[in-house]
N, C-alpha and C. Protein backbone atom coordinates (compact mmCIF):
# COMPACT_ATOMS: atom_id res chain seq x y z
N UNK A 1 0.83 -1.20 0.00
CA UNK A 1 0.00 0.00 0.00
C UNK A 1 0.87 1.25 0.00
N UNK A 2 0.64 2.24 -0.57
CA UNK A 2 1.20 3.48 -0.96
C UNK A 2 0.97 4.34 0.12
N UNK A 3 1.76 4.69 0.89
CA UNK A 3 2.27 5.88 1.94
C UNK A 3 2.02 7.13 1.40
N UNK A 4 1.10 8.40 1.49
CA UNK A 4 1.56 9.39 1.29
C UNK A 4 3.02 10.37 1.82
N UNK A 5 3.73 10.43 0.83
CA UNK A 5 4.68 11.50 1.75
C UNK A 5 3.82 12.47 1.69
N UNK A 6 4.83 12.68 3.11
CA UNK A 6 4.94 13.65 4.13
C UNK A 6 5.49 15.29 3.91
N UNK A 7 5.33 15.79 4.67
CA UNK A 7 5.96 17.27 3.71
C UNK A 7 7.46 17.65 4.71
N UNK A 8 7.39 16.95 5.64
CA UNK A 8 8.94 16.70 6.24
C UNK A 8 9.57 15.96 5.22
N UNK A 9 9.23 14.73 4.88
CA UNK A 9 9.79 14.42 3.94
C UNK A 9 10.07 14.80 2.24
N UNK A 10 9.53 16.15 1.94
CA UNK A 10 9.40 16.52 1.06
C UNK A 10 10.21 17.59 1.15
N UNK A 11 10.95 18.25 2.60
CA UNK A 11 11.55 18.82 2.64
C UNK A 11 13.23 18.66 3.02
N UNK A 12 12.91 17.01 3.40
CA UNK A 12 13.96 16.31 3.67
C UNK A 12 14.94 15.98 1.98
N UNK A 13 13.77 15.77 1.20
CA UNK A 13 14.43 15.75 -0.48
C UNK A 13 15.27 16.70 -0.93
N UNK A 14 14.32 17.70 -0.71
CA UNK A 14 14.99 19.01 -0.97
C UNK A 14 16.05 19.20 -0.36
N UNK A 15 16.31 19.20 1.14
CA UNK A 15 17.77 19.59 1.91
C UNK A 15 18.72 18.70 0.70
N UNK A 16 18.24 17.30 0.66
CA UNK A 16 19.55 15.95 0.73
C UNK A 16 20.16 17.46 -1.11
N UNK A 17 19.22 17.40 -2.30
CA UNK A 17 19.75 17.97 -3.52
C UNK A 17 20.11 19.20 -3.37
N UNK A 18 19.94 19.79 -1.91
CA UNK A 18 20.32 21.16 -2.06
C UNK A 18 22.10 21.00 -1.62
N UNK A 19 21.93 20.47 -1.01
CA UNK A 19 23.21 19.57 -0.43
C UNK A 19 24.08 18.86 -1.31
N UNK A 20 24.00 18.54 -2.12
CA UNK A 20 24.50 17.92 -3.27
C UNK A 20 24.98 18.81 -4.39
N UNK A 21 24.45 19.83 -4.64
CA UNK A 21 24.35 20.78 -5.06
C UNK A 21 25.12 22.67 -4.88
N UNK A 22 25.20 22.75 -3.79
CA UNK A 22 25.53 23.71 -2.84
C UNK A 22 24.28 24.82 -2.64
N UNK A 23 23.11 24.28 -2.71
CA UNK A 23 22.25 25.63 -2.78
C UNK A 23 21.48 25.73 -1.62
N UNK A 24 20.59 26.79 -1.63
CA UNK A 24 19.83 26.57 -0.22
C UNK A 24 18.52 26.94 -0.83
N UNK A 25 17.55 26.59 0.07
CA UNK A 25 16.06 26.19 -0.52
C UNK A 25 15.42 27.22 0.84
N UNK A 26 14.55 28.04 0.54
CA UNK A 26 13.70 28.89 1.33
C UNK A 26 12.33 28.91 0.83
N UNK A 27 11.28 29.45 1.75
CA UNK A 27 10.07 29.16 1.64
C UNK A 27 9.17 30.71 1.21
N UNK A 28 8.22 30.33 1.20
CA UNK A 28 8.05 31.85 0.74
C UNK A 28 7.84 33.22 1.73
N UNK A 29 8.02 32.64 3.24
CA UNK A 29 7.74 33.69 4.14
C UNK A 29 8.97 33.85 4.56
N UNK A 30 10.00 33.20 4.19
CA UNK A 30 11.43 33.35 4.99
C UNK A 30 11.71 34.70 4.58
N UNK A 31 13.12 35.21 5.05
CA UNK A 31 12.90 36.79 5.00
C UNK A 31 14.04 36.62 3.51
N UNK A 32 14.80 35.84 3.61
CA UNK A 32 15.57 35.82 2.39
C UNK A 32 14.78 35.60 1.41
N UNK A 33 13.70 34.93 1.14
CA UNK A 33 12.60 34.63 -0.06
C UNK A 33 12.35 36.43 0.02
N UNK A 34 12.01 37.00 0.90
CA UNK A 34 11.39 38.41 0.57
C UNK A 34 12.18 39.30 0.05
N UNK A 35 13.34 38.96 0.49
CA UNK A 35 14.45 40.12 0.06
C UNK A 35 15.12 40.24 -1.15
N UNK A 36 15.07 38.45 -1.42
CA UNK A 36 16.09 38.05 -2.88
C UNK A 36 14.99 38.45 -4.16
N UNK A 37 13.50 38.31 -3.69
CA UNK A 37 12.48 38.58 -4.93
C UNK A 37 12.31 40.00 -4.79
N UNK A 38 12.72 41.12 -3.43
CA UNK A 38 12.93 42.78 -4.04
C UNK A 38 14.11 42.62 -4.89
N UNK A 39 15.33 42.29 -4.38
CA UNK A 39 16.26 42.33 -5.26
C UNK A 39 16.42 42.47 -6.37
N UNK A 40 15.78 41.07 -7.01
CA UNK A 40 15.35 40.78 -8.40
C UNK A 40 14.45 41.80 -8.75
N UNK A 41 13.74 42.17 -8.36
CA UNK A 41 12.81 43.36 -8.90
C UNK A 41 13.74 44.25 -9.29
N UNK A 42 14.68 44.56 -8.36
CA UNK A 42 15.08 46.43 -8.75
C UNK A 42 16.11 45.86 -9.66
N UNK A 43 16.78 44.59 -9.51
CA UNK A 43 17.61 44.46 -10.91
C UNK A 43 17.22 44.76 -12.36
N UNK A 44 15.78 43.72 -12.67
CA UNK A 44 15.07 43.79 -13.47
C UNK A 44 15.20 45.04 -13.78
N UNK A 45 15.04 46.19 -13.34
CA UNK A 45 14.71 47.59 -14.34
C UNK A 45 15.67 47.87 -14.67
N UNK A 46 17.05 46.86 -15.04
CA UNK A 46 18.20 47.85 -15.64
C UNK A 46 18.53 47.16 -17.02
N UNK A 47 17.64 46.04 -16.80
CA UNK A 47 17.96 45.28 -17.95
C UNK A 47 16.41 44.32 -18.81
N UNK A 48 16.48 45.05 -20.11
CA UNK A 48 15.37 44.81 -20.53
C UNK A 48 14.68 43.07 -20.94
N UNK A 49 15.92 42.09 -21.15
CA UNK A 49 15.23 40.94 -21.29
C UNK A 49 14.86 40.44 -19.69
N UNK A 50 15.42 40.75 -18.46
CA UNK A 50 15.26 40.30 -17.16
C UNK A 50 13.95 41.50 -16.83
N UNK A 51 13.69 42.06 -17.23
CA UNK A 51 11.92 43.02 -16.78
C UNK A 51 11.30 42.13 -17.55
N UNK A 52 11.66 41.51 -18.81
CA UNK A 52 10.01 40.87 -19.29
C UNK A 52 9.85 39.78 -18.40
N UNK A 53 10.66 39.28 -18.07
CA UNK A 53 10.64 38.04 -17.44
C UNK A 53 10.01 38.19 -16.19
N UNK A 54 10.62 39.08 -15.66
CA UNK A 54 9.68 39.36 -14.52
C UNK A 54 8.90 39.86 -14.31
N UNK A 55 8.10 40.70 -15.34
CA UNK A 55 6.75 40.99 -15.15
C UNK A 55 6.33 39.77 -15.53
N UNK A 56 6.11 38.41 -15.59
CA UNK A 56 5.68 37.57 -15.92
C UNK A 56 5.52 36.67 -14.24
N UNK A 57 6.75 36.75 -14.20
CA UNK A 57 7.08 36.28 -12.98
C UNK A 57 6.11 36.91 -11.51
N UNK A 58 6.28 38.65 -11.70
CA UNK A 58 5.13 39.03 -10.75
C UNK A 58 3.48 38.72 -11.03
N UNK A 59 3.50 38.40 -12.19
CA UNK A 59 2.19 38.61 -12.28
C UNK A 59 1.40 36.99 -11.83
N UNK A 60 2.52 35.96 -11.85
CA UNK A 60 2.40 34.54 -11.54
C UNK A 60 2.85 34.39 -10.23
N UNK A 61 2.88 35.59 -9.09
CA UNK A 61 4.01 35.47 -8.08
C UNK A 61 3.34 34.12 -7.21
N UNK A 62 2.44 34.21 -6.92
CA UNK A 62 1.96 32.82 -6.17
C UNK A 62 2.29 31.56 -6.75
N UNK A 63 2.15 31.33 -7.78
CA UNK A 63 2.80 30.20 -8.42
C UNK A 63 3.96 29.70 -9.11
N UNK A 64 4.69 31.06 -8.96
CA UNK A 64 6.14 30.40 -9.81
C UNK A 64 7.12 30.24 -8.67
N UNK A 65 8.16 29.82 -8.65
CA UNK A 65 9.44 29.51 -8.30
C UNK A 65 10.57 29.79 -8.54
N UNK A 66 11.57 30.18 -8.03
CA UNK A 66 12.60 30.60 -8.81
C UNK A 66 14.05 30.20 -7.93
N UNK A 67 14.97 30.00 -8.37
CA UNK A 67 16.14 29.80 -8.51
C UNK A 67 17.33 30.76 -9.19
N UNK A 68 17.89 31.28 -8.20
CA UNK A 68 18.90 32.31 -8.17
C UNK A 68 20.41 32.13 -7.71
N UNK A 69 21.43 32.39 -8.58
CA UNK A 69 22.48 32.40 -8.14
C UNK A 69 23.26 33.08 -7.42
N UNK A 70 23.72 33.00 -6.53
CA UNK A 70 24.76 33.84 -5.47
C UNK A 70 26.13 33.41 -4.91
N UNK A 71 26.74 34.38 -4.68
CA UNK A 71 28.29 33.64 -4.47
C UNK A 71 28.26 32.85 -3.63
N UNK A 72 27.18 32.62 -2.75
CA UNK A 72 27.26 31.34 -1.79
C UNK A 72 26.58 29.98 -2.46
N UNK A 73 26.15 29.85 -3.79
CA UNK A 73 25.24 28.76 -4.39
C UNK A 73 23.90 29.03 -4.89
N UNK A 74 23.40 28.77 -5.31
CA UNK A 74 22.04 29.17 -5.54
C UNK A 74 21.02 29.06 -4.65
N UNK A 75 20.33 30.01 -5.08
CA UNK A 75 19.31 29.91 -3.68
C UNK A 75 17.39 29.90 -4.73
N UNK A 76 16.93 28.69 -3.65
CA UNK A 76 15.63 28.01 -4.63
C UNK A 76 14.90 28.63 -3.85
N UNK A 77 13.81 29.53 -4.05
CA UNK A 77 12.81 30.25 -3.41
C UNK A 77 11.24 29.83 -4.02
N UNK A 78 11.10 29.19 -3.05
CA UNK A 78 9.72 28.33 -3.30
C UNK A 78 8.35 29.09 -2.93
N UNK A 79 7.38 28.61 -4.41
CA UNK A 79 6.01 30.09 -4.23
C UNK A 79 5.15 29.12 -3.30
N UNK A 80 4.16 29.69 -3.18
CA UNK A 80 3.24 29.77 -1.81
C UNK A 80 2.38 28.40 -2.24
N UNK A 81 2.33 28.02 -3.79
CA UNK A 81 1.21 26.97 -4.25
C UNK A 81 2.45 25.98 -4.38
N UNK A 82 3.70 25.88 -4.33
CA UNK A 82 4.70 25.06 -4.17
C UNK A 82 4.71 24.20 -2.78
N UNK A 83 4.42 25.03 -1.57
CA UNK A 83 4.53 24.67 -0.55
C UNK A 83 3.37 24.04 0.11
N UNK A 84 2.03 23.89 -0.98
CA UNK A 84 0.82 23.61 -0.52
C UNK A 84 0.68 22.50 -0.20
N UNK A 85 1.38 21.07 -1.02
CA UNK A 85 1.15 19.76 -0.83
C UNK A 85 2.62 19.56 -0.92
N UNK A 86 2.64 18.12 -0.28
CA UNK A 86 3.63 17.66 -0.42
C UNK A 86 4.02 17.11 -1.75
N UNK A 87 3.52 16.43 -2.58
CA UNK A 87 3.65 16.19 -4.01
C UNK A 87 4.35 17.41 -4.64
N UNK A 88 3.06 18.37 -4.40
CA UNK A 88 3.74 19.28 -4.91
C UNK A 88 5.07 20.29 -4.75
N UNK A 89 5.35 20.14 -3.32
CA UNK A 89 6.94 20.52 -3.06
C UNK A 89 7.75 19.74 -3.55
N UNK A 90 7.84 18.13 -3.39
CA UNK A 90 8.56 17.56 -4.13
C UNK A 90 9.02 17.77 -5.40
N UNK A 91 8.03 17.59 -6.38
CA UNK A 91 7.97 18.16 -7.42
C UNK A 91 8.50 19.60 -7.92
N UNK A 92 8.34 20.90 -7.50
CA UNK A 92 8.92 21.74 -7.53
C UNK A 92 10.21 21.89 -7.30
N UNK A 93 10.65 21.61 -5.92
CA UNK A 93 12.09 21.29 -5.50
C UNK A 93 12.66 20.83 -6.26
N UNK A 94 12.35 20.08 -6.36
CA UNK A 94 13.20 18.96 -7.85
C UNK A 94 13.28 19.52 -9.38
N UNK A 95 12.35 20.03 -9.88
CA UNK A 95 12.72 21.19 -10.89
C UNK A 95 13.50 22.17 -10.66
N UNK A 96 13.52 22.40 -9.22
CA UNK A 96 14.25 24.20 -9.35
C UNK A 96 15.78 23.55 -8.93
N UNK A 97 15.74 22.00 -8.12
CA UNK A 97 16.95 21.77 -8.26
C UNK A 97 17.85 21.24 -9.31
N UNK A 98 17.45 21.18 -10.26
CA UNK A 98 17.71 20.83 -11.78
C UNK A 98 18.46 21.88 -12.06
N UNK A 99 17.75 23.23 -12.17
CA UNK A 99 18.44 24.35 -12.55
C UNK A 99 19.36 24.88 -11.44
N UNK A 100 19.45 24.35 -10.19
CA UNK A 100 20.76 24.63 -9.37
C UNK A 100 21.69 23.97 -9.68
N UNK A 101 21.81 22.56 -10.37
CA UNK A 101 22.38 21.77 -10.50
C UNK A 101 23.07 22.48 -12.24
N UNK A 102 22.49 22.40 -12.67
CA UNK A 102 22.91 23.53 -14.11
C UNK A 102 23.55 24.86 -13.89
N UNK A 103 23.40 25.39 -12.46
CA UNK A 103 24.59 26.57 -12.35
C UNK A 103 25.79 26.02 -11.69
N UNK A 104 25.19 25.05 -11.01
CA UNK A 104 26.46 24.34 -10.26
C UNK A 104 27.58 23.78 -11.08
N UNK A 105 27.48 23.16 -12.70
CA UNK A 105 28.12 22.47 -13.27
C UNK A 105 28.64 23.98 -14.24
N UNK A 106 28.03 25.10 -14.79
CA UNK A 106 28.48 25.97 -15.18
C UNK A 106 29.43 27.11 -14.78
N UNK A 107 29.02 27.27 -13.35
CA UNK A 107 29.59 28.24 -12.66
C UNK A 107 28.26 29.34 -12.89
N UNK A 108 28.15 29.84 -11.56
CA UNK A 108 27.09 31.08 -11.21
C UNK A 108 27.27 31.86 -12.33
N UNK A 109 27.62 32.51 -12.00
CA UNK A 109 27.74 33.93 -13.47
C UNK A 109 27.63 33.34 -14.96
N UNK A 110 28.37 32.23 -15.34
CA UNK A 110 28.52 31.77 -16.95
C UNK A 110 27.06 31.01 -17.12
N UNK A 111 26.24 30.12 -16.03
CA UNK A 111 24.81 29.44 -16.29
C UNK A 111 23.73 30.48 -16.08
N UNK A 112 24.38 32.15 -15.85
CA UNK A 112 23.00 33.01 -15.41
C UNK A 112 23.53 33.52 -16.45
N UNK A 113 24.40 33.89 -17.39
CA UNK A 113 24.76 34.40 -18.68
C UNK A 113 23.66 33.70 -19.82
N UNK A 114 24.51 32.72 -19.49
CA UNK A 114 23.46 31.84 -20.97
C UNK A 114 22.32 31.76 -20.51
N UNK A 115 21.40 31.65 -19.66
CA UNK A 115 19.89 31.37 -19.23
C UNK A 115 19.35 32.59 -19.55
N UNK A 116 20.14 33.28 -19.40
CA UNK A 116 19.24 34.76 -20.27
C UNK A 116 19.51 35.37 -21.28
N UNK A 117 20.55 35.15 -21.71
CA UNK A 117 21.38 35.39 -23.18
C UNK A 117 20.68 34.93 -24.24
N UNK A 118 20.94 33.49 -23.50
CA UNK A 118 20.31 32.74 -25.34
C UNK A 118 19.05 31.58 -24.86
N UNK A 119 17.93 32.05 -25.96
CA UNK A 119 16.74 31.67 -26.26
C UNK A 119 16.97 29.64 -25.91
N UNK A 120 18.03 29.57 -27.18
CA UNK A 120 17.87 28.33 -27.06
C UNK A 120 18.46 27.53 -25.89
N UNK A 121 19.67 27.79 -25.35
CA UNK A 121 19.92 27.17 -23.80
C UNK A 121 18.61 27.38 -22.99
N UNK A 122 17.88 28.54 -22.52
CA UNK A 122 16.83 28.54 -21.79
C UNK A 122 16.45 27.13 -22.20
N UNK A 123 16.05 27.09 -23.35
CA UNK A 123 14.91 25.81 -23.95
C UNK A 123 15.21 24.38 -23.34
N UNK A 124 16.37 24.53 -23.79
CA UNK A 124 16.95 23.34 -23.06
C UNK A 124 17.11 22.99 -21.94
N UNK A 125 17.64 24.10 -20.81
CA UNK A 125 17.56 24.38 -19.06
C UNK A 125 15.92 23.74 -18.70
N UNK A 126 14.69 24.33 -19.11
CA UNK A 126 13.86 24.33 -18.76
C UNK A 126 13.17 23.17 -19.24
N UNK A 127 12.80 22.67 -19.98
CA UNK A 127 13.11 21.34 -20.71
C UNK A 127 13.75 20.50 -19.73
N UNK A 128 14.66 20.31 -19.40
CA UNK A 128 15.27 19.22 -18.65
C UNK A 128 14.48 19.27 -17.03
N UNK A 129 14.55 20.78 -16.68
CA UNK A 129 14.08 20.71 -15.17
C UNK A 129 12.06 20.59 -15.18
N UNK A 130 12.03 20.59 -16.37
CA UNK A 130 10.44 19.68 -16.45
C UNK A 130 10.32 19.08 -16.06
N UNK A 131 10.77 18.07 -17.00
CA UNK A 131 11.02 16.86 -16.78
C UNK A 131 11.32 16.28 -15.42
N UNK A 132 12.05 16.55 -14.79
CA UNK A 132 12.37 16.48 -13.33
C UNK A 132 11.04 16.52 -12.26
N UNK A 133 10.66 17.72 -12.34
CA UNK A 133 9.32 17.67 -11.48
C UNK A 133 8.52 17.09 -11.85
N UNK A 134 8.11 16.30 -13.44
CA UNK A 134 7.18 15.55 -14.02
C UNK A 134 7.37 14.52 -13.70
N UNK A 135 8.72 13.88 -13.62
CA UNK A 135 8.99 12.38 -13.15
C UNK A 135 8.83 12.36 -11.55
N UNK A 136 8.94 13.42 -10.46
CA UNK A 136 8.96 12.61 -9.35
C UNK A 136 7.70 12.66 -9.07
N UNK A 137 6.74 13.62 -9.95
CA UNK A 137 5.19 14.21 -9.03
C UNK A 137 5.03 12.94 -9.75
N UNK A 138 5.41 11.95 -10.83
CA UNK A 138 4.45 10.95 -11.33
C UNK A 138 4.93 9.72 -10.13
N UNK A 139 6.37 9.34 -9.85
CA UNK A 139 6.88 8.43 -8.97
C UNK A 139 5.62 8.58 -7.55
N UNK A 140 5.01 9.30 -7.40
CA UNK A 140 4.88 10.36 -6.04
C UNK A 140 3.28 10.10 -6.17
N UNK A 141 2.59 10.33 -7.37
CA UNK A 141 0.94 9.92 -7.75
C UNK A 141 0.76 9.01 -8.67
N UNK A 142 1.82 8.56 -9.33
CA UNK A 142 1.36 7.28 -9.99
C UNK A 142 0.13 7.65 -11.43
N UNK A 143 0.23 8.75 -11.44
CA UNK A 143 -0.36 9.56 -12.68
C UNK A 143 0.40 9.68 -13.65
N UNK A 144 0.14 8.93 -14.67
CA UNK A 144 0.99 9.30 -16.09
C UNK A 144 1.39 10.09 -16.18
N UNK A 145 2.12 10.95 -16.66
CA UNK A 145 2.80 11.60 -17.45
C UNK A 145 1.86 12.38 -18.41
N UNK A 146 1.01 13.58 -18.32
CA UNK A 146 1.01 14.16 -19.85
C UNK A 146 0.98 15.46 -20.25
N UNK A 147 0.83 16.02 -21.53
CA UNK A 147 1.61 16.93 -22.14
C UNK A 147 1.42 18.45 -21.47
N UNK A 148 0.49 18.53 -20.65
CA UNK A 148 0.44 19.56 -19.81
C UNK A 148 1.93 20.82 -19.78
N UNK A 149 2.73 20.23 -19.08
CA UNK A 149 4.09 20.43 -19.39
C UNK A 149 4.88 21.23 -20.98
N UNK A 150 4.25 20.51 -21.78
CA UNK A 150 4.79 20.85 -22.35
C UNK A 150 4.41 22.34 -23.15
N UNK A 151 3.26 22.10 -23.24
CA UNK A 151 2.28 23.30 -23.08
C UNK A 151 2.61 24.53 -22.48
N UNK A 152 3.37 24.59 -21.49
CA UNK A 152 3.73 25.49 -20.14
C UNK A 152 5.09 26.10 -20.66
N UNK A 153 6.00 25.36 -21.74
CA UNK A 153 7.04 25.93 -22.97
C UNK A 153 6.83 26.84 -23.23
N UNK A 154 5.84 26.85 -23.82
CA UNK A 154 5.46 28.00 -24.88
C UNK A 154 5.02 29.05 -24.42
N UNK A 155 4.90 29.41 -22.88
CA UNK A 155 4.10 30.57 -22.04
C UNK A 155 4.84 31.66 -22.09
N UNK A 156 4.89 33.06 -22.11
CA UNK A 156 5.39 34.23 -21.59
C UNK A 156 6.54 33.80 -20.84
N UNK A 157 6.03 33.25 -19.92
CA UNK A 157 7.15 33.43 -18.55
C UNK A 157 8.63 32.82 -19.18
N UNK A 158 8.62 32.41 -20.43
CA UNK A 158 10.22 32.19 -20.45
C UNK A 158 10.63 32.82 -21.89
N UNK A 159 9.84 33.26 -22.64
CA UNK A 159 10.29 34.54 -23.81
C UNK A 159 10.99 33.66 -24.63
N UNK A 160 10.76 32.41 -25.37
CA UNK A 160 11.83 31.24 -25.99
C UNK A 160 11.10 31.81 -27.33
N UNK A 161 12.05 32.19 -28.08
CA UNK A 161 11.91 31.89 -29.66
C UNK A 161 10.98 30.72 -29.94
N UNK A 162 10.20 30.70 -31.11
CA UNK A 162 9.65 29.55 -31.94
C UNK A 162 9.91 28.63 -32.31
N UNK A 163 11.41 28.89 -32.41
CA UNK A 163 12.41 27.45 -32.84
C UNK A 163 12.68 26.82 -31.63
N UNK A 164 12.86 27.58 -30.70
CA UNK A 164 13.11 27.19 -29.33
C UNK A 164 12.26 26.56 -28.57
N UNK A 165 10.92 27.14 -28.86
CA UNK A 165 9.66 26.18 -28.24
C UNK A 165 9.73 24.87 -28.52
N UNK A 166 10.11 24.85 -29.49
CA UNK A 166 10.04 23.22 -30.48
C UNK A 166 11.02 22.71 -30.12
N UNK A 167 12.27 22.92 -29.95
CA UNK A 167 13.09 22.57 -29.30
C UNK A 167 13.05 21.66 -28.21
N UNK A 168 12.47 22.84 -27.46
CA UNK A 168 11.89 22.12 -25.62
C UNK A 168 11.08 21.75 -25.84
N UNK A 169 10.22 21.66 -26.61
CA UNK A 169 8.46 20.62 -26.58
C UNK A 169 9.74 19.43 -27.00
N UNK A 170 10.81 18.88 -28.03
CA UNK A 170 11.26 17.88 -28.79
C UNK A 170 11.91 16.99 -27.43
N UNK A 171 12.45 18.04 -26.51
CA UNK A 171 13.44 17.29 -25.66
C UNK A 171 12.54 16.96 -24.49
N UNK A 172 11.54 17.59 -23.76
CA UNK A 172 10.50 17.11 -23.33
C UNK A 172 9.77 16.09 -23.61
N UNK A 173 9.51 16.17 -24.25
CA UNK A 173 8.37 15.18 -25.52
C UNK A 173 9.45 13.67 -25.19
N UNK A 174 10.78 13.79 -25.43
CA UNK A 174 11.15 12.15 -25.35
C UNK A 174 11.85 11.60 -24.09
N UNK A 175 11.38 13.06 -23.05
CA UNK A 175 12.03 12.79 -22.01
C UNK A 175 10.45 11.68 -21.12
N UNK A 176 9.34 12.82 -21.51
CA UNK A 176 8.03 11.60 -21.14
C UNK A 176 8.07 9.95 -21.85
N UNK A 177 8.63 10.17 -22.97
CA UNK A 177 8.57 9.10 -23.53
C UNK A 177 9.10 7.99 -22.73
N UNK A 178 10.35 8.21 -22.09
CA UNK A 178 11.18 7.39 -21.55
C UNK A 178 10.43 7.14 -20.06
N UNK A 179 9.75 8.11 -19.45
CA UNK A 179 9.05 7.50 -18.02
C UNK A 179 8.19 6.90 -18.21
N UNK A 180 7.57 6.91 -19.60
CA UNK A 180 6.22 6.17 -19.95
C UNK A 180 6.58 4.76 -20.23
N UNK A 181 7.88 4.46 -20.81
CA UNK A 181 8.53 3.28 -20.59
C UNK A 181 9.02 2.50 -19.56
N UNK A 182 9.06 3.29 -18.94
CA UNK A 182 9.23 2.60 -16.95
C UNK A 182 11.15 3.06 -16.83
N UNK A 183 11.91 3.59 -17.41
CA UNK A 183 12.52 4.15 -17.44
C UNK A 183 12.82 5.46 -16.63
N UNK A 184 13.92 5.83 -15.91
CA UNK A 184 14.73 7.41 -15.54
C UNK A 184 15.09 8.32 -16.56
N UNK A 185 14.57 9.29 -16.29
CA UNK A 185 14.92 10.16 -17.49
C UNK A 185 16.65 10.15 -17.25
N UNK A 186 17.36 10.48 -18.66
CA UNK A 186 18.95 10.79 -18.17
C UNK A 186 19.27 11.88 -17.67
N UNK A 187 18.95 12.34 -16.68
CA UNK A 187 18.58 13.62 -16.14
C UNK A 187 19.45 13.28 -14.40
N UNK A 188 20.42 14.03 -13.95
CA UNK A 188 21.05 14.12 -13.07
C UNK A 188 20.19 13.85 -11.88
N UNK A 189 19.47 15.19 -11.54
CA UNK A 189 18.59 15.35 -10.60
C UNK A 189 17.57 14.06 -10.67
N UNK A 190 17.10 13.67 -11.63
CA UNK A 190 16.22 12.75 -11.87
C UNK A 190 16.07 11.64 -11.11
N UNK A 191 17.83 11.15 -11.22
CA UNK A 191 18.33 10.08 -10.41
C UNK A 191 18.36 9.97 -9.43
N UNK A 192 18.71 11.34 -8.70
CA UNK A 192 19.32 11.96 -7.48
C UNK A 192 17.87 11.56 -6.72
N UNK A 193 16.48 12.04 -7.08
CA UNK A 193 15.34 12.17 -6.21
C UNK A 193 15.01 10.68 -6.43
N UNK A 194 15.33 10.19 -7.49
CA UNK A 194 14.47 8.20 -7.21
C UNK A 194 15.35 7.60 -5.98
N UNK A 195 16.59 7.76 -6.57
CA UNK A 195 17.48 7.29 -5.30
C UNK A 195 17.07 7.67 -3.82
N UNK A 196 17.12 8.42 -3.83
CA UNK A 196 16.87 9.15 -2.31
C UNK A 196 15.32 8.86 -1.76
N UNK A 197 14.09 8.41 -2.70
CA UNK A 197 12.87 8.12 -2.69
C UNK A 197 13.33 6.47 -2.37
N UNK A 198 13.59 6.06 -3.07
CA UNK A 198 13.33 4.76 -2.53
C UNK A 198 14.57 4.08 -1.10
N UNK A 199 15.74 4.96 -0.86
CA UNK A 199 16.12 5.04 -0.02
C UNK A 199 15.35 5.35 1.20
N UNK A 200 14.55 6.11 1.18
CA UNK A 200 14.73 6.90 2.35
C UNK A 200 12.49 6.85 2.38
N UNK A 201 11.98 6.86 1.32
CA UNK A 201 10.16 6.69 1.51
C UNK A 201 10.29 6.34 0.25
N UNK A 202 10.20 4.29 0.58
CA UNK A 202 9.87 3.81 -0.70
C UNK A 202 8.62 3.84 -0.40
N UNK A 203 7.76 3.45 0.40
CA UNK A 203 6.16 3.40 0.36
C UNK A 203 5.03 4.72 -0.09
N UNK A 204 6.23 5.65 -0.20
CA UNK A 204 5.68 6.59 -0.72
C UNK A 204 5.69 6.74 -2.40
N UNK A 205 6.32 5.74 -2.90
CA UNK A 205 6.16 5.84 -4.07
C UNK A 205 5.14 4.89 -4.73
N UNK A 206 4.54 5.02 -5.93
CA UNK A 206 2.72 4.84 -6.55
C UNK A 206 3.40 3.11 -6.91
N UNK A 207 2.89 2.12 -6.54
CA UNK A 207 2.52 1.06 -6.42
C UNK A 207 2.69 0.75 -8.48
N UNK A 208 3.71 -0.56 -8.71
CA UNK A 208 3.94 -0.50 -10.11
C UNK A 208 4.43 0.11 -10.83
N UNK A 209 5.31 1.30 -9.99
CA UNK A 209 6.21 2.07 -10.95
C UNK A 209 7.56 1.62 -11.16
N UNK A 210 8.08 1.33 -9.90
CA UNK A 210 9.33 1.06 -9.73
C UNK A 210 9.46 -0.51 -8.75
């Protein structure tokens, strides 16, 4: 029988990849969540592709998430509908630690260069850390996989060229393919959260997946 996790344990995920990672994970009332999203605000007005983004970003502030780099690691600042269920922290965490894990292997400054520089790395960044929160919320509910996600490409909030959408719908698209096969996506983080799931709350995972 299938255990719901817990949201200790959903926060226990998060520490182990933030940890792995070097980043730190805050909630949305912590005072660093309040301070790092003024921050980002007054940055935004000096630079015109980081204002579109974030008027996108404010206007979704309850529901988006974000992940920021700082000379101490990145720091994952989790929105208010992130923190609602445990599924759903899991899930989030695990996307935004995807993209910590992508500044971690780049270096802070050179993975926040290209994530806003160029159309098509975004595609790809975001694309992969889909995938991530799609595979553990499915490990986690035992709910297929579907294109929802991919759908969520093509939104404002990430300003991707046309070619670029297609791009990330292409690398998305065969990253479901592969969980729909009973398969890990090849996805770092991917690994990182099954491992640590069935280590640590296998009963929390959906009965016939794994």
């Amino acid at each position: 029988m299938t255990i719901p996790l817990t949201l200790e344990q959903a926060r226990a995920l998060g520490a182990h990849l933030a940890d792995r990672h070097g980043a730190t994970v805050v909630e949305p009332t912590d005072t660093i969540s309040v301070g790092a999203r003024a921050l980002l605000r007054a940055l935004a007005h000096l630079n015109p592709v980081i204002q579109d983004v974030w008027d996108e970003i404010e206007f979704r502030a309850r529901s988006v998430s974000l992940t920021l780099p700082s000379p101490a690691g990145a720091i994952v600042i989790l929105s208010e509908s992130a923190v609602a269920d445990p599924v759903g922290y899991a899930a989030t965490v695990c996307h935004e630690m995807q993209h910590a894990a992508q500044l971690d292997a780049a270096g802070s400054i050179q993975g926040s260069i290209d994530y806003v520089a160029s159309s098509e790395l975004r595609a790809r960044a975001e694309a992969d850390a889909y995938a991530v929160g799609v595979y553990v919320s499915y490990l986690l509910s035992g709910i297929a996989p579907r294109n929802e996600a991919i759908m969520s490409l093509a939104s404002n909030l990430y300003h991707l060229a046309p070619e670029d959408v297609d791009l990330a719908r292409g690398i998305l698209s065969s990253h479901l393919a592969t969980m729909k096969g009973g398969a890990v996506p090849p996805i770092q983080t991917a690994l990182e959260a099954m491992t640590w799931l069935r280590l640590n709350a296998p009963d929390s995972i959906a009965e016939g997946i794994l």
